[in-house]
N, C-alpha and C. Protein backbone atom coordinates (compact mmCIF):
# COMPACT_ATOMS: atom_id res chain seq x y z
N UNK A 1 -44.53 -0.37 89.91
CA UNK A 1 -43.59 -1.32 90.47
C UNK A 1 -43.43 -2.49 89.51
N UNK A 2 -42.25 -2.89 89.53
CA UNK A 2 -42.24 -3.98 88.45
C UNK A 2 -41.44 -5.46 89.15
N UNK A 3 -42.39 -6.02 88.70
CA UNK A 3 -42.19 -7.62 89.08
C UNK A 3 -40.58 -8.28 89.10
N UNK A 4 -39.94 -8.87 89.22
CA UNK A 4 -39.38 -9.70 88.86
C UNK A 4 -39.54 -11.38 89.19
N UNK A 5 -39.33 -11.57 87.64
CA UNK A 5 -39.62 -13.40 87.50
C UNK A 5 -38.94 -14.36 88.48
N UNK A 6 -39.43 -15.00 89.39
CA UNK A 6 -38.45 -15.88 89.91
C UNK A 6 -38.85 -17.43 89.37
N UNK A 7 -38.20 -18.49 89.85
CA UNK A 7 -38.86 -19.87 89.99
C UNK A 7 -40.33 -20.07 90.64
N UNK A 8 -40.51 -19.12 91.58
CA UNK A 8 -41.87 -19.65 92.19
C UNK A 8 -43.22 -18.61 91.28
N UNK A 9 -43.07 -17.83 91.01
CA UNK A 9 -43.80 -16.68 90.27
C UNK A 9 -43.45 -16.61 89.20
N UNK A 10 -43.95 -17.45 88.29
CA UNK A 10 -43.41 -17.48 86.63
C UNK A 10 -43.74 -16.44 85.90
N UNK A 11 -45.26 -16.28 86.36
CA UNK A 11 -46.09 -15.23 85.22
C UNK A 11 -46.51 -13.80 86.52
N UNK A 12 -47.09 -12.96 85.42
CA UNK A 12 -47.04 -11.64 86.00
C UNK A 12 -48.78 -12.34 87.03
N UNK A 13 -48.38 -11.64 88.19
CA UNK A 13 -50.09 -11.86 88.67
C UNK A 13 -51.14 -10.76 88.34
N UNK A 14 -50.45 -9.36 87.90
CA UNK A 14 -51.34 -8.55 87.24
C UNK A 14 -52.35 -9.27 86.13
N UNK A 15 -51.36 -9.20 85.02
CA UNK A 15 -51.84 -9.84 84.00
C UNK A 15 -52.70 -11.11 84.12
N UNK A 16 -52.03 -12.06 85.00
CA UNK A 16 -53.28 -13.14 85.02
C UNK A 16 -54.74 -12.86 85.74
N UNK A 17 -54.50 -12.21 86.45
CA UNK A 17 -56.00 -11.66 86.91
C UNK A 17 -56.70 -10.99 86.06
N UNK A 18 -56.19 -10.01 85.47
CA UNK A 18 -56.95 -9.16 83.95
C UNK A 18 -57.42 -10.23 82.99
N UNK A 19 -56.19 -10.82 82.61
CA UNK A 19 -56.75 -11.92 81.78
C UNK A 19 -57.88 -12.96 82.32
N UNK A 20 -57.86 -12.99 83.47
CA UNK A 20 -59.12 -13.85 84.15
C UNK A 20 -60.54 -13.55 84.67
N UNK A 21 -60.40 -11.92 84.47
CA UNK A 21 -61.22 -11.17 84.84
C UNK A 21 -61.93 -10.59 83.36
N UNK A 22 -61.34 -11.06 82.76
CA UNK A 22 -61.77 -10.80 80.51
C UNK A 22 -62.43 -11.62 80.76
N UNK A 23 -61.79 -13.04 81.10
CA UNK A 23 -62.89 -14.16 80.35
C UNK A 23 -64.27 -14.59 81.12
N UNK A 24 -64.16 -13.96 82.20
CA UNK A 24 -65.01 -14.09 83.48
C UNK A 24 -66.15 -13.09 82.70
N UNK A 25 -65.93 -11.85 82.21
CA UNK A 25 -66.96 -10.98 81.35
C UNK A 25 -67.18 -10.88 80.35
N UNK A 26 -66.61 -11.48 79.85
CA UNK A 26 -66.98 -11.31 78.00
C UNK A 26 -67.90 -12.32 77.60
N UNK A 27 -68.66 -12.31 76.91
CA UNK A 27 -69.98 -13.11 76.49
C UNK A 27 -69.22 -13.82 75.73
N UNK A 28 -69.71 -15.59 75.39
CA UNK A 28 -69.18 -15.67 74.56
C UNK A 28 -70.07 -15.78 72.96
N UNK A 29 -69.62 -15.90 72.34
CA UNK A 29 -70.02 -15.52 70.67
C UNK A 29 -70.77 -16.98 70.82
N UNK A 30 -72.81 -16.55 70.21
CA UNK A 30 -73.28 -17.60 69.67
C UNK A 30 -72.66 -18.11 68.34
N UNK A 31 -72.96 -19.40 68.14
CA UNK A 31 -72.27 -19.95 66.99
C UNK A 31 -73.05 -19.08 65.85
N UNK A 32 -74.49 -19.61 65.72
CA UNK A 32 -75.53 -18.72 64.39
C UNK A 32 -77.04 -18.48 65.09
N UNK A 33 -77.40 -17.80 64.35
CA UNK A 33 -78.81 -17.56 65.23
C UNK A 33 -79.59 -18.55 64.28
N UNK A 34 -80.74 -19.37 65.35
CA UNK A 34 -81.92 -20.15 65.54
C UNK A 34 -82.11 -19.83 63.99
N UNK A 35 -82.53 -20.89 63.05
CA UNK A 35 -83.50 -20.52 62.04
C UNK A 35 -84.58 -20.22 62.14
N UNK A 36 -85.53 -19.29 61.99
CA UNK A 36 -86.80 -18.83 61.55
C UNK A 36 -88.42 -19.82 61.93
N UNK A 37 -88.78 -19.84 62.74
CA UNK A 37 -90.00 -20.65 62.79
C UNK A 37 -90.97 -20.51 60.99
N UNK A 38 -90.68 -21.47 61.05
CA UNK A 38 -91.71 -21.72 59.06
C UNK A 38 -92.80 -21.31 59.42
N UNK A 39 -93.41 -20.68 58.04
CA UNK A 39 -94.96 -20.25 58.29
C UNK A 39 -96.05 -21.27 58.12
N UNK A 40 -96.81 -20.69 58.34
CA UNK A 40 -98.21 -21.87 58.69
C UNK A 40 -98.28 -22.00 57.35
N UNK A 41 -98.42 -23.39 56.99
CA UNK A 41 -99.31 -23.64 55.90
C UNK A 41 -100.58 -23.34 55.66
N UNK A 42 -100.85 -23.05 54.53
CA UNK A 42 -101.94 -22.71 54.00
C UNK A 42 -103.17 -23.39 53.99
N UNK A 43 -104.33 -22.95 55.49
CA UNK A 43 -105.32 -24.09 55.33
C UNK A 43 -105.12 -24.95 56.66
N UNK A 44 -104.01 -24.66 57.60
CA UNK A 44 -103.54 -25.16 58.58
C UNK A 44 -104.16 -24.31 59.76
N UNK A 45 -105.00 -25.07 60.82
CA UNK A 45 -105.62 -24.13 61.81
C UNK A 45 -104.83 -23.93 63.42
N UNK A 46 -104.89 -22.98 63.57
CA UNK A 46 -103.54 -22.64 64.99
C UNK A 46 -104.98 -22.42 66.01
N UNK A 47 -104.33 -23.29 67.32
CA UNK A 47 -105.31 -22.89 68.57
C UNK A 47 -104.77 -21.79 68.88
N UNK A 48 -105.77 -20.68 69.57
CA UNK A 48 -105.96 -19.31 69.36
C UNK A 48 -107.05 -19.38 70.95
N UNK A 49 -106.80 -18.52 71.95
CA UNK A 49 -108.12 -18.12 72.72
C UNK A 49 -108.42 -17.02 71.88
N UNK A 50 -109.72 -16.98 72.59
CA UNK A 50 -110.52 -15.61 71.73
C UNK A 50 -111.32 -15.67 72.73
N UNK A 51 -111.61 -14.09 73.57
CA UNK A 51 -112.82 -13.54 73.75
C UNK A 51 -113.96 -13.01 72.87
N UNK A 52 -115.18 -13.81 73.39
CA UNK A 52 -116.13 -13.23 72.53
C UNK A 52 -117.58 -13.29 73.45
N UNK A 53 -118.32 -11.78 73.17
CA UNK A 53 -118.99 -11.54 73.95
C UNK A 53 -120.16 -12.70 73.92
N UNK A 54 -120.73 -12.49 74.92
CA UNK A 54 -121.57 -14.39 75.26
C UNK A 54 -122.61 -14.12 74.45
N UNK A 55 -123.73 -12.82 73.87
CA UNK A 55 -124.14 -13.10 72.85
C UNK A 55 -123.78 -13.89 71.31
N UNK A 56 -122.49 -13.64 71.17
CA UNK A 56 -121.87 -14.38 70.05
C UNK A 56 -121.38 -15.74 69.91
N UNK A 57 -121.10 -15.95 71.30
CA UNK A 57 -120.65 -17.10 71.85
C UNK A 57 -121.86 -18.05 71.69
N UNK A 58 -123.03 -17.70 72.11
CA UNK A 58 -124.79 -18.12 72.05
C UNK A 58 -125.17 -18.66 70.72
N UNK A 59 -124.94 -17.60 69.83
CA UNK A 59 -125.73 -17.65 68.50
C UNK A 59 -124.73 -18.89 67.87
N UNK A 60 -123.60 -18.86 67.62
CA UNK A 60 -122.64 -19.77 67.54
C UNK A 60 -122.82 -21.25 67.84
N UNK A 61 -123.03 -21.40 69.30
CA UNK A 61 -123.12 -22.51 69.87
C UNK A 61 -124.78 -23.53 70.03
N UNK A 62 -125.83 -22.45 69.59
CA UNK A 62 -127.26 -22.63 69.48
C UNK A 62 -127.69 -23.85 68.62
N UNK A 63 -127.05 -23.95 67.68
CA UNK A 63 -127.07 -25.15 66.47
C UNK A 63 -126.27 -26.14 66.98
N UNK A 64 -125.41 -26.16 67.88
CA UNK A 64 -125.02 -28.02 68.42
C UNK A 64 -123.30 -27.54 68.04
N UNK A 65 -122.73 -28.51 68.17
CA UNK A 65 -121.68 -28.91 67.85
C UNK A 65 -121.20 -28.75 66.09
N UNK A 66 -119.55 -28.02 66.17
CA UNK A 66 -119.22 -27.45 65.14
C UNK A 66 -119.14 -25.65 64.91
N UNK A 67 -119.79 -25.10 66.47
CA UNK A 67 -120.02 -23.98 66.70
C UNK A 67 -118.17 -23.06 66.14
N UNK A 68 -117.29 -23.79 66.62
CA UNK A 68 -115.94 -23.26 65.89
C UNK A 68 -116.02 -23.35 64.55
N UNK A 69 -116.20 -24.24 64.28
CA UNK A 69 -115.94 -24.51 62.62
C UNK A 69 -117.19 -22.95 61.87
N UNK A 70 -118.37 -22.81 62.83
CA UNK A 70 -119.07 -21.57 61.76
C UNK A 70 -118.43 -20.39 62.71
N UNK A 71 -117.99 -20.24 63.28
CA UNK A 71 -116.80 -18.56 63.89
C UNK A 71 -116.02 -18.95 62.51
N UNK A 72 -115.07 -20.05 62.87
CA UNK A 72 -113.85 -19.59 61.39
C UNK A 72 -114.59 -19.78 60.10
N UNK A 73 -115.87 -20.01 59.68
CA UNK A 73 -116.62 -20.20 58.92
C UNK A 73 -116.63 -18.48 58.54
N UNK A 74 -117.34 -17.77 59.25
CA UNK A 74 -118.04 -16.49 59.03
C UNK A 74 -116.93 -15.64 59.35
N UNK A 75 -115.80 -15.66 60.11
CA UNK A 75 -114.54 -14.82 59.91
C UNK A 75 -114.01 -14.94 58.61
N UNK A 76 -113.79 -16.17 58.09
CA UNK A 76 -112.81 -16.25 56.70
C UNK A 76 -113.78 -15.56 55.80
N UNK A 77 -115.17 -15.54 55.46
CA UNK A 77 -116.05 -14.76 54.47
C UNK A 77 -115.79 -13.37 54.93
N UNK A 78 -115.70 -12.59 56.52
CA UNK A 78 -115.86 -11.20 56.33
C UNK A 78 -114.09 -10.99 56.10
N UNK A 79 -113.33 -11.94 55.90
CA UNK A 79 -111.83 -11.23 55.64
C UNK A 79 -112.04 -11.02 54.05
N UNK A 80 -112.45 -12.19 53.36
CA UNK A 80 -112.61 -12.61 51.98
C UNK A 80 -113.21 -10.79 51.16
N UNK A 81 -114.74 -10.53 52.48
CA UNK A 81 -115.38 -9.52 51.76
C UNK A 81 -114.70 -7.89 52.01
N UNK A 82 -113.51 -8.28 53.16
CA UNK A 82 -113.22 -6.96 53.41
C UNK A 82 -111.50 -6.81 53.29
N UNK A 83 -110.54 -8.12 52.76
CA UNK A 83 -109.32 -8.00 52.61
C UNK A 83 -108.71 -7.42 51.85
């Protein structure tokens, strides 16, 4: 069936609904994607949980305070001896 234009109905109402029903679904376009999170500097320490069985946790913590500093102490030597 085909429309005809009068004064009160300017535009087709097909078409404006399609056309309104496009912009209603179409995603619109990100501008650029996020830059890249930078890598850790070298020597820079990241909080990290870690499970570790409570014997290790023990031997670690037995000498006082600094018990982290000898975990990343004795991890960085067995990467060093096995990287």
């Amino acid at each position: 069936m085909v429309e005809t234009r009068d004064r009160r109905r300017p535009t087709d109402a097909r078409a404006a609904a399609e056309a309104a029903f496009r912009k209603a679904t179409t995603k619109p376009v990100d501008p650029a994607p996020a830059p890249a999170a930078p890598a850790a500097a070298p020597g820079v320490r990241e909080s990290v949980t870690l499970r570790l069985d409570s014997t290790v946790l023990e031997h670690f913590q037995k000498d006082g305070p600094g018990w982290q500093d000898r975990i990343n102490a004795a991890l960085k030597d067995l990467v060093a001896r096995h990287g």
